[in-house]
PDB file of N, CA and C in Angstrom:
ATOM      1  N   UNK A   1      91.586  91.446  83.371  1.00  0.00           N
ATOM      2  CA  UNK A   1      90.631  91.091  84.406  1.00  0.00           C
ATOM      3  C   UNK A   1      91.318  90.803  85.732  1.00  0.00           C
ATOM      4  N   UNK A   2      91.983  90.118  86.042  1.00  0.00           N
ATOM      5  CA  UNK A   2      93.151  90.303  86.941  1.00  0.00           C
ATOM      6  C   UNK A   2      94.058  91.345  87.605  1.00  0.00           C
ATOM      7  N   UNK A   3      93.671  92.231  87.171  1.00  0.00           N
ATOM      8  CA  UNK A   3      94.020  93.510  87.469  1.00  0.00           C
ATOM      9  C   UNK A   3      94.163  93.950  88.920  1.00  0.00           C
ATOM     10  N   UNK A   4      92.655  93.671  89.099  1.00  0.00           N
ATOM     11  CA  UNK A   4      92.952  93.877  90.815  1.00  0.00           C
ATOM     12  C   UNK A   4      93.418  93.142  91.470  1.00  0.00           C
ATOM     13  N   UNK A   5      93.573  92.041  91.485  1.00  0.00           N
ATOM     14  CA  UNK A   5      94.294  90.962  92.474  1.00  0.00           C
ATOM     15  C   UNK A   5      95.387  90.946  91.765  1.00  0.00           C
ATOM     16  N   UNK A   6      96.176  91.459  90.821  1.00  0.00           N
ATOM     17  CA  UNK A   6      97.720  91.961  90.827  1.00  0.00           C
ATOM     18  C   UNK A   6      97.907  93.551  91.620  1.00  0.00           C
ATOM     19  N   UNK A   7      96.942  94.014  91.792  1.00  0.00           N
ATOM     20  CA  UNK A   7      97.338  95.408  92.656  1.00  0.00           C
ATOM     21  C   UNK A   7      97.268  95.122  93.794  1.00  0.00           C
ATOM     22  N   UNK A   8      96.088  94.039  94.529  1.00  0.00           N
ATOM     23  CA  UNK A   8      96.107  94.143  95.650  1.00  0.00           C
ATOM     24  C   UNK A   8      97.670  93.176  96.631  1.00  0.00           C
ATOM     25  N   UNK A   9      98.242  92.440  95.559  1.00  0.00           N
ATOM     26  CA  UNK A   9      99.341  91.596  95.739  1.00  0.00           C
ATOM     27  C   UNK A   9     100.676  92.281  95.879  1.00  0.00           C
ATOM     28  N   UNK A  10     100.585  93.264  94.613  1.00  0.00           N
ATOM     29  CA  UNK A  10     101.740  94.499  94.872  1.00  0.00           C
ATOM     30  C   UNK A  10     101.579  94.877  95.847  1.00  0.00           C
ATOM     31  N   UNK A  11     100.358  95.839  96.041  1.00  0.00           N
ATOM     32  CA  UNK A  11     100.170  96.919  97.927  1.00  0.00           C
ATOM     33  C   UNK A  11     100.851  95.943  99.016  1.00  0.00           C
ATOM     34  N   UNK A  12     100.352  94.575  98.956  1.00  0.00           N
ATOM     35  CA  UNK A  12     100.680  93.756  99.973  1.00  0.00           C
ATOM     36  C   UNK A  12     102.408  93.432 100.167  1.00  0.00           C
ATOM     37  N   UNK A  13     102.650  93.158  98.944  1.00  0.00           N
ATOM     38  CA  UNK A  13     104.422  92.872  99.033  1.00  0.00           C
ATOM     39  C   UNK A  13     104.963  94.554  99.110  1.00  0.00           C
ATOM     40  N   UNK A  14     104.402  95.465  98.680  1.00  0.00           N
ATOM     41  CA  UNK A  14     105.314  96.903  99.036  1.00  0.00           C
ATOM     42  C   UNK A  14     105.087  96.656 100.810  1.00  0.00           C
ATOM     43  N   UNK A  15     103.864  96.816 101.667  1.00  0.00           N
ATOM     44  CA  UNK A  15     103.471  96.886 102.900  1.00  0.00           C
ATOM     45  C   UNK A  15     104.728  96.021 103.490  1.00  0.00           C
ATOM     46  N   UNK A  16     104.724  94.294 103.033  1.00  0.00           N
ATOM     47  CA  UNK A  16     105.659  93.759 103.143  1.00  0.00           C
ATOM     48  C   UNK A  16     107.312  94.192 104.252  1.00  0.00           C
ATOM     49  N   UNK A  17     107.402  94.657 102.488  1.00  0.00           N
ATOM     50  CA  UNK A  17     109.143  95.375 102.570  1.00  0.00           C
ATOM     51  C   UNK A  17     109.297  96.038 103.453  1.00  0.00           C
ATOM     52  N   UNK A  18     108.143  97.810 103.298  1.00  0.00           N
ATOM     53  CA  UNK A  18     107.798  98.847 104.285  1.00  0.00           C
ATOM     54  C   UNK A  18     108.033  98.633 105.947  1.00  0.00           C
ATOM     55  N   UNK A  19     107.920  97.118 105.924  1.00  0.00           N
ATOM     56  CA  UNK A  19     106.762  97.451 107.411  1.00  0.00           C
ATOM     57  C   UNK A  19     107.741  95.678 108.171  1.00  0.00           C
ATOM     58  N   UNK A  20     108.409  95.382 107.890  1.00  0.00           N
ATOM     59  CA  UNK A  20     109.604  94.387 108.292  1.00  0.00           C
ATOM     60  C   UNK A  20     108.912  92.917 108.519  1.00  0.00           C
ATOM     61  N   UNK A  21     108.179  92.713 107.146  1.00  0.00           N
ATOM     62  CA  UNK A  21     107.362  92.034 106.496  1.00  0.00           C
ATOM     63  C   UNK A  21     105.644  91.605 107.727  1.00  0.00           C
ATOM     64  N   UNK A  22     105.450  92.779 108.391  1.00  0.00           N
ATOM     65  CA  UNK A  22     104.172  92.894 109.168  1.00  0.00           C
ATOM     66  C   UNK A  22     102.975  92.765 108.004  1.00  0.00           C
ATOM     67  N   UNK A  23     102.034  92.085 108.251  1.00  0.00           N
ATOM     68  CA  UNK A  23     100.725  92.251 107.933  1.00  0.00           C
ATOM     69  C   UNK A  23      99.805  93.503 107.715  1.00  0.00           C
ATOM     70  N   UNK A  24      99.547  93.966 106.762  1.00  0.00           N
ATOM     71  CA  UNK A  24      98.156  95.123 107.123  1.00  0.00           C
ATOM     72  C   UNK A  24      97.087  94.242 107.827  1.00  0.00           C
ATOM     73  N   UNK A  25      96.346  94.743 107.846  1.00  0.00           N
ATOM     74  CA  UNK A  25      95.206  95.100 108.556  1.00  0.00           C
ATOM     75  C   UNK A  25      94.064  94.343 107.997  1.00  0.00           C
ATOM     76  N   UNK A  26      93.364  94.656 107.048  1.00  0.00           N
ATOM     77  CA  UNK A  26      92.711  94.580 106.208  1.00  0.00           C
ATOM     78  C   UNK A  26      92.618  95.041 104.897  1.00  0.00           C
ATOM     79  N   UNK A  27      91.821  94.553 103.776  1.00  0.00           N
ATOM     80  CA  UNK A  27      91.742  95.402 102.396  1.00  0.00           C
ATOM     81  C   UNK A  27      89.873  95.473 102.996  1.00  0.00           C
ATOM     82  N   UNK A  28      89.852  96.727 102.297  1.00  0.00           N
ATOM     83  CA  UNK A  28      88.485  97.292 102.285  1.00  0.00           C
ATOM     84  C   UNK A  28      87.811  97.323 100.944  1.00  0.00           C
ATOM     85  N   UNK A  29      86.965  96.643 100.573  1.00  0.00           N
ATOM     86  CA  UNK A  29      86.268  96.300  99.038  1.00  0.00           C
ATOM     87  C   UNK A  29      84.727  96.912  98.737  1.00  0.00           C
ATOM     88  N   UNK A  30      84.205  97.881  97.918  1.00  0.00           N
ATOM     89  CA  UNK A  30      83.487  97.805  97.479  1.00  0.00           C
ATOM     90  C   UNK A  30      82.504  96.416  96.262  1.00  0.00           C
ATOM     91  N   UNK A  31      81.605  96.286  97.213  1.00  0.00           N
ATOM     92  CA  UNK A  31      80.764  95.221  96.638  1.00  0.00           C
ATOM     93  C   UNK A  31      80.755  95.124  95.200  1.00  0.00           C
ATOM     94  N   UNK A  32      81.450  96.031  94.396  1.00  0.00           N
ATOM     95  CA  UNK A  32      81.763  95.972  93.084  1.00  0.00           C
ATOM     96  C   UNK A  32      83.007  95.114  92.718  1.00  0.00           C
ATOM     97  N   UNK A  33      83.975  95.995  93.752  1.00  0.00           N
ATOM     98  CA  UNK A  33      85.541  95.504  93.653  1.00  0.00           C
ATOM     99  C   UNK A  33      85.501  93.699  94.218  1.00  0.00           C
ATOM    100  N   UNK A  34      84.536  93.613  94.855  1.00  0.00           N
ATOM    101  CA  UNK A  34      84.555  92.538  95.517  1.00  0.00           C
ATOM    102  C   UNK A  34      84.248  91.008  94.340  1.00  0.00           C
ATOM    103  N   UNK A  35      83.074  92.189  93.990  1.00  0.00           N
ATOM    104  CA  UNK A  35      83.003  90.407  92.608  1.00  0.00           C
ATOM    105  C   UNK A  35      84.071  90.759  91.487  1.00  0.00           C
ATOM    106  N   UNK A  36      84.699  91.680  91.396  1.00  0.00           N
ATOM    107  CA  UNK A  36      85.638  91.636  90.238  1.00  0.00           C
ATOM    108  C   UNK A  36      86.753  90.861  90.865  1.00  0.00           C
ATOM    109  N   UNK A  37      87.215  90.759  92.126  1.00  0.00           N
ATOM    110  CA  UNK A  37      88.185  89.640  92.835  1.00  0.00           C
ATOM    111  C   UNK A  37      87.663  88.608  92.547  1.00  0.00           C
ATOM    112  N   UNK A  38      86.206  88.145  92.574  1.00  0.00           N
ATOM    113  CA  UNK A  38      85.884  86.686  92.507  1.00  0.00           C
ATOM    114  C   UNK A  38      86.248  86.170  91.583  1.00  0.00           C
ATOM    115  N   UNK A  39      85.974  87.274  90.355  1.00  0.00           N
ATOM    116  CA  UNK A  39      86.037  86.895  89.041  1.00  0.00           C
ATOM    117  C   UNK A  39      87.702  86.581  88.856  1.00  0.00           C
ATOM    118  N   UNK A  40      88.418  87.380  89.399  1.00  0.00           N
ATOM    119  CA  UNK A  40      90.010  87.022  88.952  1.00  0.00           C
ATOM    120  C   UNK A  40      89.710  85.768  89.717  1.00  0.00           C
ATOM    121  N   UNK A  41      89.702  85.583  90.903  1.00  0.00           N
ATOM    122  CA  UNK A  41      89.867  84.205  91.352  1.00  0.00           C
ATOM    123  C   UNK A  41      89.617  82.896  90.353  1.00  0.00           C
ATOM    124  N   UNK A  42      88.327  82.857  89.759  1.00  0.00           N
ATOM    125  CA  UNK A  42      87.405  82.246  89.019  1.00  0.00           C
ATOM    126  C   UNK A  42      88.233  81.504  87.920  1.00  0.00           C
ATOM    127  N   UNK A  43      89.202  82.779  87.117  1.00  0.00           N
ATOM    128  CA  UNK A  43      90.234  82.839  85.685  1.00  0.00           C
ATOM    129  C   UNK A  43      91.125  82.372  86.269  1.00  0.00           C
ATOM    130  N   UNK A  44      91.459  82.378  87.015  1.00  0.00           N
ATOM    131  CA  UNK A  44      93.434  81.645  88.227  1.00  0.00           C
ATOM    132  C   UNK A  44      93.246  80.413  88.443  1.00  0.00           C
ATOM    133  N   UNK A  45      92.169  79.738  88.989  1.00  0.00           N
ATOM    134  CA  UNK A  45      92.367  78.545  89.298  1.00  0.00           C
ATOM    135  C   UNK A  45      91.099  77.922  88.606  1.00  0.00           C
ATOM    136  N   UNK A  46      91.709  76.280  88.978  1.00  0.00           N
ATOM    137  CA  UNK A  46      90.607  75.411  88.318  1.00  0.00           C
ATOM    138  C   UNK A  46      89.462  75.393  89.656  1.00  0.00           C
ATOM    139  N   UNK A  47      88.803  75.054  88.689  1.00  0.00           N
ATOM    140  CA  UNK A  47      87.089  75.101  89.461  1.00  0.00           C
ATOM    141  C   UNK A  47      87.456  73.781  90.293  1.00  0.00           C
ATOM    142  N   UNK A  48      86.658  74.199  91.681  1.00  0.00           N
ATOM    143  CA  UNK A  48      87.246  73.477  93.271  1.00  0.00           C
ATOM    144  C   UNK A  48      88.606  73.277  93.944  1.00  0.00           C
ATOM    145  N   UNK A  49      89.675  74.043  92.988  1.00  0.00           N
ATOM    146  CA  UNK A  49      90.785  74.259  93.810  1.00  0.00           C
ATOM    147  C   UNK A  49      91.257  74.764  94.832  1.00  0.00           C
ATOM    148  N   UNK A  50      89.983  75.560  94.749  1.00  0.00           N
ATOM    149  CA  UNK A  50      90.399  77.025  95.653  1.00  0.00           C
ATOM    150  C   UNK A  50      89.141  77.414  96.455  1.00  0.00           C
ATOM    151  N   UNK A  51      88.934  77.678  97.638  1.00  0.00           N
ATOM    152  CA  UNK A  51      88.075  78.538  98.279  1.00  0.00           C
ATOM    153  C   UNK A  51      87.720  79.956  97.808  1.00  0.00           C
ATOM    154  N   UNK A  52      86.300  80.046  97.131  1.00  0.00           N
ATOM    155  CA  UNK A  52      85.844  80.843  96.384  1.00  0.00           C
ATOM    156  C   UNK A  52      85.074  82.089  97.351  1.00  0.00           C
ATOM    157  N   UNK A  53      84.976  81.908  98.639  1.00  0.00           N
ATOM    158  CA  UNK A  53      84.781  82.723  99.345  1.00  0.00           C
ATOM    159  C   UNK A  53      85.038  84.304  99.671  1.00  0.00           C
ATOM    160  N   UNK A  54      86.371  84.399  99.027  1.00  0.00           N
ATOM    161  CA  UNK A  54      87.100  85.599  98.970  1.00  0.00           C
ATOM    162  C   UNK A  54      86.901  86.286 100.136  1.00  0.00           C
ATOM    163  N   UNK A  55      87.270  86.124 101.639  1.00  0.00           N
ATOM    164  CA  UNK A  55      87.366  86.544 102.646  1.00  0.00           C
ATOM    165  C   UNK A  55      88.539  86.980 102.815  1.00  0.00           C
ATOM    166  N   UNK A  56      89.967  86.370 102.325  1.00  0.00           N
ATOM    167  CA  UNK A  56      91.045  86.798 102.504  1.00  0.00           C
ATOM    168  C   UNK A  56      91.648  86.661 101.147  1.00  0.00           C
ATOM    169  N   UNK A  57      92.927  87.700 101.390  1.00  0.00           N
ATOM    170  CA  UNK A  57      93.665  88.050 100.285  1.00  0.00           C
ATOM    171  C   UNK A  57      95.281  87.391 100.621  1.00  0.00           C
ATOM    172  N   UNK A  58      95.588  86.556  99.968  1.00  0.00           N
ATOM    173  CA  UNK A  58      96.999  86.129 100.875  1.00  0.00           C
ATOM    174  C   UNK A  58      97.315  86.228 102.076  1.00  0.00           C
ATOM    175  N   UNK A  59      96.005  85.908 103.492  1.00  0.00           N
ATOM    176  CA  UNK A  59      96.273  85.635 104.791  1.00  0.00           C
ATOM    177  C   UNK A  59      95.849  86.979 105.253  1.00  0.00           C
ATOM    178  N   UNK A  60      95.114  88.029 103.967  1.00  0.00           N
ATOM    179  CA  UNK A  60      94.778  89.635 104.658  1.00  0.00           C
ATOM    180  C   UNK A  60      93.534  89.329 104.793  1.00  0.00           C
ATOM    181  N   UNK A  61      92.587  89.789 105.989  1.00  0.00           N
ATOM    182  CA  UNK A  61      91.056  89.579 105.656  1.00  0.00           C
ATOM    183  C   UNK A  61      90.176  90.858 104.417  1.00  0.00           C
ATOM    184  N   UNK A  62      89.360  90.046 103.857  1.00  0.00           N
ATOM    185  CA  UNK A  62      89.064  91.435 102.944  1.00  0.00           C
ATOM    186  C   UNK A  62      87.676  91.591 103.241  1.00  0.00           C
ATOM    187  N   UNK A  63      87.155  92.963 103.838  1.00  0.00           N
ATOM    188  CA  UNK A  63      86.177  93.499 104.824  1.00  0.00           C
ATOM    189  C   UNK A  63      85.012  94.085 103.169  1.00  0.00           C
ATOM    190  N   UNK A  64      83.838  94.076 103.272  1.00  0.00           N
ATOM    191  CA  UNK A  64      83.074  95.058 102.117  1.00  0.00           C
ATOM    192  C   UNK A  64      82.552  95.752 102.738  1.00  0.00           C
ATOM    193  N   UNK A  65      82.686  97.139 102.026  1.00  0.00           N
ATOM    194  CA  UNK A  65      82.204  98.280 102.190  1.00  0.00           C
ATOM    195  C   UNK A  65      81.374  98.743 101.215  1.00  0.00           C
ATOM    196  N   UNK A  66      79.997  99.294 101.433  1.00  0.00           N
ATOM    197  CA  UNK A  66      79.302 100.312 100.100  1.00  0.00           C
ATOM    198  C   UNK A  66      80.116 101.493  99.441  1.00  0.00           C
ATOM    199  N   UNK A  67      80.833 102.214 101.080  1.00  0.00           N
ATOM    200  CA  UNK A  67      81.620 103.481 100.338  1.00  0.00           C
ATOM    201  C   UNK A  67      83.094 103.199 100.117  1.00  0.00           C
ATOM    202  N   UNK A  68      83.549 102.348  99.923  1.00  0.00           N
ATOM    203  CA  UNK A  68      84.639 102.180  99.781  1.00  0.00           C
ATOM    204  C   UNK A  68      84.844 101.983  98.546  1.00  0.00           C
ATOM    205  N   UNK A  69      86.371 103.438  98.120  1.00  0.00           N
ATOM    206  CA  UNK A  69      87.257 103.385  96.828  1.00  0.00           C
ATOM    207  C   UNK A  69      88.192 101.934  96.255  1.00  0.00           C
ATOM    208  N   UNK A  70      87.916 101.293  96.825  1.00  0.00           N
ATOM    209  CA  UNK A  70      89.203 100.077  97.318  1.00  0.00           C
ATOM    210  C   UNK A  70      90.546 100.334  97.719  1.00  0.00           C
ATOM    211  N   UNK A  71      90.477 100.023  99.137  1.00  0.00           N
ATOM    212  CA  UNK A  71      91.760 100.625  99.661  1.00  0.00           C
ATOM    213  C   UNK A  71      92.016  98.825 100.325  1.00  0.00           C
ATOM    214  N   UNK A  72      93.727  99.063 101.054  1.00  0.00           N
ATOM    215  CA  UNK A  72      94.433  98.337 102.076  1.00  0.00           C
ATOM    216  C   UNK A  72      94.690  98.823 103.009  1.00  0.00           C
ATOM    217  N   UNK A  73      94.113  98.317 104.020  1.00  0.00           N
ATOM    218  CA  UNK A  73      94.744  99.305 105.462  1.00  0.00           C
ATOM    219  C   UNK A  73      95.577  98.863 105.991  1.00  0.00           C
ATOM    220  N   UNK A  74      97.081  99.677 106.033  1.00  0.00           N
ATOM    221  CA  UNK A  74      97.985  99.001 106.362  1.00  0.00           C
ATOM    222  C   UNK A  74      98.217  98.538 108.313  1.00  0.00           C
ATOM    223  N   UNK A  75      99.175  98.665 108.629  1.00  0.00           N
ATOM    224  CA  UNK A  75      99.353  97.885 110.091  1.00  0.00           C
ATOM    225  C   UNK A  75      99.264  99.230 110.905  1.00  0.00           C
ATOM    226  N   UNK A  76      99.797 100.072 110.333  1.00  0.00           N
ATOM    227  CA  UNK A  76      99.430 101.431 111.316  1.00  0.00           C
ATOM    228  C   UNK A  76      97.974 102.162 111.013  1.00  0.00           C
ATOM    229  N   UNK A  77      97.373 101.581 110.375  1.00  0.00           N
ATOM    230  CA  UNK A  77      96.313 102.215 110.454  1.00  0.00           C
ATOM    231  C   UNK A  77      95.646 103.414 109.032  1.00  0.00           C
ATOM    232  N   UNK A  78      96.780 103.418 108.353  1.00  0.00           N
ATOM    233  CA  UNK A  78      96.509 104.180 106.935  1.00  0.00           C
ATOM    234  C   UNK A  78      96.388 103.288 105.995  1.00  0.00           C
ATOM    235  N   UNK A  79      95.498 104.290 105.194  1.00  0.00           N
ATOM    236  CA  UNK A  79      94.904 103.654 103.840  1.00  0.00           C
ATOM    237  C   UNK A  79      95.487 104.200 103.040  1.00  0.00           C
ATOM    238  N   UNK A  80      95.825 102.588 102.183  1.00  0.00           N
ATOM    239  CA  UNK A  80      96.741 102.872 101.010  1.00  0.00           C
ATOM    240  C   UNK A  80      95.611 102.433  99.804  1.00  0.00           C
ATOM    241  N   UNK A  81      95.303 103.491  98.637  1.00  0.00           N
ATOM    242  CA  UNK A  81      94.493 103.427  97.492  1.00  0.00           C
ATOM    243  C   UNK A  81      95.298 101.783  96.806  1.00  0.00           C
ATOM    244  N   UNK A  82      94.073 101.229  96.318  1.00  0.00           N
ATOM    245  CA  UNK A  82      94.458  99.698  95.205  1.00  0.00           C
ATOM    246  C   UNK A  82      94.389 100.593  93.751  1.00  0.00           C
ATOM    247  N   UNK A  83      93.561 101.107  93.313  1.00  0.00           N
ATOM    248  CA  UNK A  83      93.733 101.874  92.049  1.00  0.00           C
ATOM    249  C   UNK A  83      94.182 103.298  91.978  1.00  0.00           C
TER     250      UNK A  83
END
């Protein structure tokens, strides 16, 4: 269940390394992908530890989209696939 918020953590630390530890952009979430983040959130921490909002991903903002595959957009502007 965690699945995606271990991919979206990898994309972020590869971007990291890539990019002379710059920020992307945003992650782009389908309203699907979006409650399956909540849900990892939900399993990670204890209930009221954490801001359940899921707006950001480790300091990335995370934007929802209807058509969106789940991607990260990195700092230049390309999309890097989460699955």
């Amino acid at each position: 269940m965690t699945t995606l918020y271990l991919q979206m953590t990898e994309k972020l630390i590869a971007h990291w390394k890539g990019n002379s530890y710059a920020y992307p952009q945003r992650y782009v979430l389908s309203p699907a992908l979006r409650d399956e983040y909540v849900r990892c959130l939900n399993l990670m921490t204890i209930p009221g530890d954490r801001d359940m909002s899921a707006t950001k991903h480790m300091g990335v903002p995370i934007e929802v989209d209807e058509a969106s595959p789940g991607v990260m957009v990195a700092a230049d502007g390309t999309e890097v696939a989460l699955q």
